[in-house]
PDB file of N, CA and C in Angstrom:
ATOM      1  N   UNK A   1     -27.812-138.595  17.777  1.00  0.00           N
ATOM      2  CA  UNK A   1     -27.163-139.570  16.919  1.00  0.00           C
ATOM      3  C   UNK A   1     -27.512-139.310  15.454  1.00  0.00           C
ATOM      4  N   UNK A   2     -28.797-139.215  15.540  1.00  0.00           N
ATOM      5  CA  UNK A   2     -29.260-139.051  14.107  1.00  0.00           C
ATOM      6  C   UNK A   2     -28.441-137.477  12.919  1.00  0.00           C
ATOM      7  N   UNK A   3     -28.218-136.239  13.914  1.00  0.00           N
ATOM      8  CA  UNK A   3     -27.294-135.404  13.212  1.00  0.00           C
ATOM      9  C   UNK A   3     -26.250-135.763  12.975  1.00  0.00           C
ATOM     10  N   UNK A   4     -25.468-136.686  13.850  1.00  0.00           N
ATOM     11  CA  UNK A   4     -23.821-137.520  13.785  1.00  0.00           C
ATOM     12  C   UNK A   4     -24.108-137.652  12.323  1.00  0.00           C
ATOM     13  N   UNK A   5     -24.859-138.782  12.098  1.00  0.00           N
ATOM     14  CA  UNK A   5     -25.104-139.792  10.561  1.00  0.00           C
ATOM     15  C   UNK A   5     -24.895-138.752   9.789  1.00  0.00           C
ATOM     16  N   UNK A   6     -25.905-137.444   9.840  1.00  0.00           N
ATOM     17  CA  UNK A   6     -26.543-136.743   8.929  1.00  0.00           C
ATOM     18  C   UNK A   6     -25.257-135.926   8.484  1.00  0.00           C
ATOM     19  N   UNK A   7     -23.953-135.774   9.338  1.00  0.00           N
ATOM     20  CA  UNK A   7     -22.818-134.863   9.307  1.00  0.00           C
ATOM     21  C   UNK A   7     -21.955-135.814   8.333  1.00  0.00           C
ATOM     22  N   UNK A   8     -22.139-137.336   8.737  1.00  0.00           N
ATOM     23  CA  UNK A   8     -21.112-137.902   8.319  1.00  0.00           C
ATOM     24  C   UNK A   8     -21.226-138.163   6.954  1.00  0.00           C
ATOM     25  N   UNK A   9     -22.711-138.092   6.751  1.00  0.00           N
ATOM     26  CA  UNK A   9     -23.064-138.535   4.886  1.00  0.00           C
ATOM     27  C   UNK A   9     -22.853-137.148   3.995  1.00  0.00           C
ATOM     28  N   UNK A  10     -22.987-135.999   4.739  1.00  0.00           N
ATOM     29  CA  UNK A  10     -22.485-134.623   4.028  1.00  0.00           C
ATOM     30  C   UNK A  10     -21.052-134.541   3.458  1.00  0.00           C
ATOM     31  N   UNK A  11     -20.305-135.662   4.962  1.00  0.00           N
ATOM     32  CA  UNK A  11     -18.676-135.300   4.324  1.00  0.00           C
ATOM     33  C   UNK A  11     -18.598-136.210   2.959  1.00  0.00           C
ATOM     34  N   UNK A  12     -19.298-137.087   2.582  1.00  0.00           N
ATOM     35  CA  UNK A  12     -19.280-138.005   1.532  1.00  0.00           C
ATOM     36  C   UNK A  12     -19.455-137.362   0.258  1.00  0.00           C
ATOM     37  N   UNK A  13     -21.159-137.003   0.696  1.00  0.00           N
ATOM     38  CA  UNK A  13     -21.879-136.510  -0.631  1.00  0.00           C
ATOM     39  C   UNK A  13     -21.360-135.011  -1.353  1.00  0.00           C
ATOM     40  N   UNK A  14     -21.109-134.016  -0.175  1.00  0.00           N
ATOM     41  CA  UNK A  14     -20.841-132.862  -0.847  1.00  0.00           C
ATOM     42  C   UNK A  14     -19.372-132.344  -1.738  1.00  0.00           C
ATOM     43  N   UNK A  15     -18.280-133.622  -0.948  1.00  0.00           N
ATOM     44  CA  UNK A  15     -17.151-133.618  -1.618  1.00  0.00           C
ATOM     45  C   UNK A  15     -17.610-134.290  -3.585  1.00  0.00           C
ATOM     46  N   UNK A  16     -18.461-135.450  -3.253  1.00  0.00           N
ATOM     47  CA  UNK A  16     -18.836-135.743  -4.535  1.00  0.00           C
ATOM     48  C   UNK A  16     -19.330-134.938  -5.538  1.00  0.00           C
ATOM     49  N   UNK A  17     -20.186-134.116  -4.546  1.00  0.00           N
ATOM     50  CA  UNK A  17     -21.176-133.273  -5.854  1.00  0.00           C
ATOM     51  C   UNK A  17     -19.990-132.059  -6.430  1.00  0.00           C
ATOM     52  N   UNK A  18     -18.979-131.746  -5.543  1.00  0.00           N
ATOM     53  CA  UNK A  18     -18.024-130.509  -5.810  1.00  0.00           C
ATOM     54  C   UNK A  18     -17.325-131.034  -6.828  1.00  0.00           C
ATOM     55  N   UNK A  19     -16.774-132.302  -7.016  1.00  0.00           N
ATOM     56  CA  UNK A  19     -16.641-132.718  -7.906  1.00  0.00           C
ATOM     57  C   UNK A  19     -16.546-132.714  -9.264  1.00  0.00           C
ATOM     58  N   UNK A  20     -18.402-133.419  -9.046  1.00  0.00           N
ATOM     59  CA  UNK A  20     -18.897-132.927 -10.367  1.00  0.00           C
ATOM     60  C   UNK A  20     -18.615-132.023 -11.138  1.00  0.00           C
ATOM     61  N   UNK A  21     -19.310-130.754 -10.086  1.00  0.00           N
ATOM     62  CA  UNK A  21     -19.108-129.929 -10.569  1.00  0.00           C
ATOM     63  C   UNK A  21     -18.082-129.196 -11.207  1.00  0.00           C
ATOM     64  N   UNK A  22     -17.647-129.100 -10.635  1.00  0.00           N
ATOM     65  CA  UNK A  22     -15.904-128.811 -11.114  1.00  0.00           C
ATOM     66  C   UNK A  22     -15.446-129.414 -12.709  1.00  0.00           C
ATOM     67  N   UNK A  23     -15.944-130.668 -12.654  1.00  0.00           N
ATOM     68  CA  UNK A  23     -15.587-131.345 -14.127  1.00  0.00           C
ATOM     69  C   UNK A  23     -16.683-130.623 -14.977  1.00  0.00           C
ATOM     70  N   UNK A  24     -17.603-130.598 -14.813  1.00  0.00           N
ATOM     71  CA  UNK A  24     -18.427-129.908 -15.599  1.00  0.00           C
ATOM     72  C   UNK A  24     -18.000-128.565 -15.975  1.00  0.00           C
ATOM     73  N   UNK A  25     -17.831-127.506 -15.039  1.00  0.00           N
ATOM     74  CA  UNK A  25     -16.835-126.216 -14.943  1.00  0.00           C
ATOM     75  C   UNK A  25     -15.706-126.169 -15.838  1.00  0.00           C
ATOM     76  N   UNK A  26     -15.134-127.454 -15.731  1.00  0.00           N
ATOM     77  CA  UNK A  26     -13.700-127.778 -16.167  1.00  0.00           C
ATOM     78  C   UNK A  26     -13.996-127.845 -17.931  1.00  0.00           C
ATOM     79  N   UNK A  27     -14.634-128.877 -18.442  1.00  0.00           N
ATOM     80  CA  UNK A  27     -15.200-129.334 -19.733  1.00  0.00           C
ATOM     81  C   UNK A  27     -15.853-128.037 -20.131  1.00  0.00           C
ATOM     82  N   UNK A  28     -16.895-126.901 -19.976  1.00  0.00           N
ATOM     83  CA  UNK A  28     -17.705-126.110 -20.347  1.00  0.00           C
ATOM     84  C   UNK A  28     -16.789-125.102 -20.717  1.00  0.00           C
ATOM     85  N   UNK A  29     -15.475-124.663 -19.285  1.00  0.00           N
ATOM     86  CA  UNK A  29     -14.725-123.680 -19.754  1.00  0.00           C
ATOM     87  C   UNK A  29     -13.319-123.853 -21.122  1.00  0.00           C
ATOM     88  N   UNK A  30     -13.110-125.543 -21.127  1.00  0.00           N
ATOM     89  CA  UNK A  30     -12.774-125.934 -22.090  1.00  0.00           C
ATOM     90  C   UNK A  30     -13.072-125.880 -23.593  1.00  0.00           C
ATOM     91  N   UNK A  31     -14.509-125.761 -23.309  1.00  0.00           N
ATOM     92  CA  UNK A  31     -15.175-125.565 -24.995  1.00  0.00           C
ATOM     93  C   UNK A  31     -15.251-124.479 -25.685  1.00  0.00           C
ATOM     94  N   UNK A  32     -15.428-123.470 -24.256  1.00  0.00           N
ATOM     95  CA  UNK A  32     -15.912-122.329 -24.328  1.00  0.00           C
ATOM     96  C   UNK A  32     -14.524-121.248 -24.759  1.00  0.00           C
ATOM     97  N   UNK A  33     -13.700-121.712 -24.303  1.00  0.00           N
ATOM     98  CA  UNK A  33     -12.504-120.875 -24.315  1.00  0.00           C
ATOM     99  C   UNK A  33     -11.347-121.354 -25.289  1.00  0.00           C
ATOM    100  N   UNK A  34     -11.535-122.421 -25.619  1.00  0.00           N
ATOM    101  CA  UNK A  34     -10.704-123.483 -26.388  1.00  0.00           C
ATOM    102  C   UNK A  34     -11.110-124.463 -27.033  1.00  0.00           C
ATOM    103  N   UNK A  35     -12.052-124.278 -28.261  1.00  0.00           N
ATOM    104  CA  UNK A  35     -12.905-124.838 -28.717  1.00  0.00           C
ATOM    105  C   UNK A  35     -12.458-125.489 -30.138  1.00  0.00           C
ATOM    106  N   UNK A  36     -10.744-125.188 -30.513  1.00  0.00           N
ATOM    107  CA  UNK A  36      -9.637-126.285 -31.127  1.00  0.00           C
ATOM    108  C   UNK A  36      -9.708-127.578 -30.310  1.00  0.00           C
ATOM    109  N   UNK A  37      -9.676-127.239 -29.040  1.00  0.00           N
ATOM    110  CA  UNK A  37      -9.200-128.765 -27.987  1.00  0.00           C
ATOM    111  C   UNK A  37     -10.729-129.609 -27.638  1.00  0.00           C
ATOM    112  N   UNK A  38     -11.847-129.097 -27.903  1.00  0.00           N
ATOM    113  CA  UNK A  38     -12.610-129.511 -26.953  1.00  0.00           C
ATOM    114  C   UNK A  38     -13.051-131.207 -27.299  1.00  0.00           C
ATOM    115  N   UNK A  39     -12.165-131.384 -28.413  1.00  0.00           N
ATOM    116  CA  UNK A  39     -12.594-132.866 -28.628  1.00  0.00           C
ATOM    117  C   UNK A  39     -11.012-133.591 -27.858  1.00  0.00           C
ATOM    118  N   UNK A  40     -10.716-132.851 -27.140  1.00  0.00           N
ATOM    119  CA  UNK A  40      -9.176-133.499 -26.386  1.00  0.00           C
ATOM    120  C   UNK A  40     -10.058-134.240 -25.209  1.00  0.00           C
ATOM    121  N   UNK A  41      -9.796-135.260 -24.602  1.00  0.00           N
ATOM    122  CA  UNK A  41      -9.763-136.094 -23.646  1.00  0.00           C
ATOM    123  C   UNK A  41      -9.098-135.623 -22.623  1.00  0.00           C
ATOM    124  N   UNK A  42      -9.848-135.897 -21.663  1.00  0.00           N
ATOM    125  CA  UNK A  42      -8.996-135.579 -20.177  1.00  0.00           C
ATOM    126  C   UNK A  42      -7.802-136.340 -19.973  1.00  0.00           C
ATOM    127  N   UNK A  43      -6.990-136.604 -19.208  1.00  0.00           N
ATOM    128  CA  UNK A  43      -5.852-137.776 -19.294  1.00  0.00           C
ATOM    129  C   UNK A  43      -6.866-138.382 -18.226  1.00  0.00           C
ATOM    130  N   UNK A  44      -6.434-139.499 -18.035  1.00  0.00           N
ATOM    131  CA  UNK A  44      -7.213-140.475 -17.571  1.00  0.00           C
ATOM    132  C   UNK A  44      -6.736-140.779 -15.932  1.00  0.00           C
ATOM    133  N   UNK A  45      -7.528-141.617 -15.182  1.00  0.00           N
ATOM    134  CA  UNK A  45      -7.706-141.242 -13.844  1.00  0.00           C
ATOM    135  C   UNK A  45      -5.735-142.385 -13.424  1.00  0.00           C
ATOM    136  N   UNK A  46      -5.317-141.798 -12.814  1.00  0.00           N
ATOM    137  CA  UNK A  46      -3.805-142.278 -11.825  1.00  0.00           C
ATOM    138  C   UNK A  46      -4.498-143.553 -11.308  1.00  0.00           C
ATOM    139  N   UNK A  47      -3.240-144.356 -10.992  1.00  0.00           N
ATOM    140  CA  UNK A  47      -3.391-145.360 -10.146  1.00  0.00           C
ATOM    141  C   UNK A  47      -3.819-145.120  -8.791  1.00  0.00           C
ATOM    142  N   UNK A  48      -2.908-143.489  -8.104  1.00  0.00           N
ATOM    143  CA  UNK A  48      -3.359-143.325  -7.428  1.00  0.00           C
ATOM    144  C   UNK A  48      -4.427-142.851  -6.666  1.00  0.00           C
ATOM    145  N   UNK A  49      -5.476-142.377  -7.986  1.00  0.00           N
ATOM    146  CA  UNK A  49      -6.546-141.626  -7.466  1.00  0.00           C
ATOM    147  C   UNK A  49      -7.403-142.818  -7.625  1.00  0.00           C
ATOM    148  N   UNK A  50      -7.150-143.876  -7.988  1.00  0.00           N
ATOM    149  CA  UNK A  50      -8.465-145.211  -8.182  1.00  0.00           C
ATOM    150  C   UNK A  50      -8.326-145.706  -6.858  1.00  0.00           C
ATOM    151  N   UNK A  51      -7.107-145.380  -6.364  1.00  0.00           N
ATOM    152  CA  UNK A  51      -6.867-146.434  -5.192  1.00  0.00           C
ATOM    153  C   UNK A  51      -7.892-145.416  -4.107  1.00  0.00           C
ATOM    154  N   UNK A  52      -7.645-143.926  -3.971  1.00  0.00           N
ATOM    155  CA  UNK A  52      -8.449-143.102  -3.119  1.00  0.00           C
ATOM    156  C   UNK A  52      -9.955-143.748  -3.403  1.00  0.00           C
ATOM    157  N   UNK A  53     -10.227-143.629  -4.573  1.00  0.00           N
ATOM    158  CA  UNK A  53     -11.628-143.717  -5.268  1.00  0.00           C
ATOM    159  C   UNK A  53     -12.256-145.197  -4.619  1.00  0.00           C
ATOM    160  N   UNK A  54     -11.753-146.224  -4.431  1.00  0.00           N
ATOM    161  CA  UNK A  54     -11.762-147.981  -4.067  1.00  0.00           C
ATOM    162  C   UNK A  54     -12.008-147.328  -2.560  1.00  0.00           C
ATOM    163  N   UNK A  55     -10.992-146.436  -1.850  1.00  0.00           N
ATOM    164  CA  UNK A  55     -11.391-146.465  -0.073  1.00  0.00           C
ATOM    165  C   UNK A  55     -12.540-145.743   0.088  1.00  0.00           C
ATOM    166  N   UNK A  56     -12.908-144.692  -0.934  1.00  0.00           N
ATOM    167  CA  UNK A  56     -13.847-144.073  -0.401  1.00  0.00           C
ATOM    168  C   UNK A  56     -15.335-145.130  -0.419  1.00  0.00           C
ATOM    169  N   UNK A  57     -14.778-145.568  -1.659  1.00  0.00           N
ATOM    170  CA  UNK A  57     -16.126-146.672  -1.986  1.00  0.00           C
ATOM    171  C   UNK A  57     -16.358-147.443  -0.836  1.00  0.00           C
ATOM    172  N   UNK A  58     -15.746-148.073  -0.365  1.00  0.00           N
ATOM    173  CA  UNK A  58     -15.405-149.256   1.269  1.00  0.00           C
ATOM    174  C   UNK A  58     -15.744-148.414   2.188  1.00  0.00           C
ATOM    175  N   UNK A  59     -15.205-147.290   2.095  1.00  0.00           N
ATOM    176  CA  UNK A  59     -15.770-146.309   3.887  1.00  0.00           C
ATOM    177  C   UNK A  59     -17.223-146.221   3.414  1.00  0.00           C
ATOM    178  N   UNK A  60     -18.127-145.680   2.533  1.00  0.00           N
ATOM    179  CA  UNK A  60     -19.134-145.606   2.304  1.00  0.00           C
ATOM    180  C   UNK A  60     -19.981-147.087   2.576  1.00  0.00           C
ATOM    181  N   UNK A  61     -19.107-148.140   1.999  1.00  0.00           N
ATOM    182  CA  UNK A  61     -19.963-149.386   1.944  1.00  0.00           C
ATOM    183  C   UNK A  61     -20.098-149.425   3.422  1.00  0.00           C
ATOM    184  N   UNK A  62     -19.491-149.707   3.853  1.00  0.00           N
ATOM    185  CA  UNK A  62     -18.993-149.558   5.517  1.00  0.00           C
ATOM    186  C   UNK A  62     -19.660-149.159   6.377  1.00  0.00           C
ATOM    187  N   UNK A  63     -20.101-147.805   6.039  1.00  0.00           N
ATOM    188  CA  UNK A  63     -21.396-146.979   7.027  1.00  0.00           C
ATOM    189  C   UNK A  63     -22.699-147.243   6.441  1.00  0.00           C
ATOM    190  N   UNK A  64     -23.043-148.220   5.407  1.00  0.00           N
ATOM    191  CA  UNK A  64     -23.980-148.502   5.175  1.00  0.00           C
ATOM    192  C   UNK A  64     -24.062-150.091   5.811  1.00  0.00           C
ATOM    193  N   UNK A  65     -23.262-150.711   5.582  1.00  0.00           N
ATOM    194  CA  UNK A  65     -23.358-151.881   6.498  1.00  0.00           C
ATOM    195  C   UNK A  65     -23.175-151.565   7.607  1.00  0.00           C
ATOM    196  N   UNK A  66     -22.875-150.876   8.734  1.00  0.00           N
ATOM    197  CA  UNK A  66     -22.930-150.510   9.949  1.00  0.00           C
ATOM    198  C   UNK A  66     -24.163-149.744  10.736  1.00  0.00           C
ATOM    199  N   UNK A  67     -24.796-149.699   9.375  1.00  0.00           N
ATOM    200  CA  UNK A  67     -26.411-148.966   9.824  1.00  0.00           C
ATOM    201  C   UNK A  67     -26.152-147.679  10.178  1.00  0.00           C
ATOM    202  N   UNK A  68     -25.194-146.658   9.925  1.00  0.00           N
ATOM    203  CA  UNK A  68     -25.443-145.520   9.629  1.00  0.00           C
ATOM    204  C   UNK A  68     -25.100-144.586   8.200  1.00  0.00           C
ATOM    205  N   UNK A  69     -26.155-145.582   7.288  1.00  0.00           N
ATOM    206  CA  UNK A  69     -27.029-144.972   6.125  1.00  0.00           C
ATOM    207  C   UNK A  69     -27.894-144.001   6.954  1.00  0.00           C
ATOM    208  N   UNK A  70     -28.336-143.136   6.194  1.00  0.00           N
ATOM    209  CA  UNK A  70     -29.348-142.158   6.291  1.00  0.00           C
ATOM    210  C   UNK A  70     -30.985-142.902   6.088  1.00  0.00           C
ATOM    211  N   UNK A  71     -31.262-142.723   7.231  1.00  0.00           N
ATOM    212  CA  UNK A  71     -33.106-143.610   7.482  1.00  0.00           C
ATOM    213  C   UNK A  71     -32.710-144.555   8.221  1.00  0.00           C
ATOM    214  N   UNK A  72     -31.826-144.969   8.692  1.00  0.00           N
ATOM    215  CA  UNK A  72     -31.593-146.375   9.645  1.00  0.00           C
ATOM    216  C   UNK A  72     -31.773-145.929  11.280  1.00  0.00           C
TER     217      UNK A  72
END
């Protein structure tokens, strides 16, 4: 059971950290390569990606109220 949890908090966390990263990637190669724009703003997040962003938040809340957080 305890690897189940441990699989299911990877699909969470590692999509997050790729993320990151990526924006970071994204912004660095921005400065670096195009350093007229780098005071440009990203466009800002869709309706529809807040709405993804709100379920992921709830599935997460979800497996933490269901007691499979990581240590439970």
């Amino acid at each position: 059971m305890e690897a189940e949890v441990d699989k299911l908090e990877l699909m969470f966390q590692k999509p997050d950290s790729d993320l990151d990263y990526i924006q970071y990637r994204l912004e660095y190669e921005l400065k670096t390569n195009h350093p007229d724009s780098a005071d440009l703003e990203l466009s800002p997040v869709t309706e529809e990606e807040k709405t993804v962003i709100e379920q992921l938040k709830s599935h997460i809340t979800d497996l933490g109220r269901n007691g499979l957080a990581k240590g439970n």
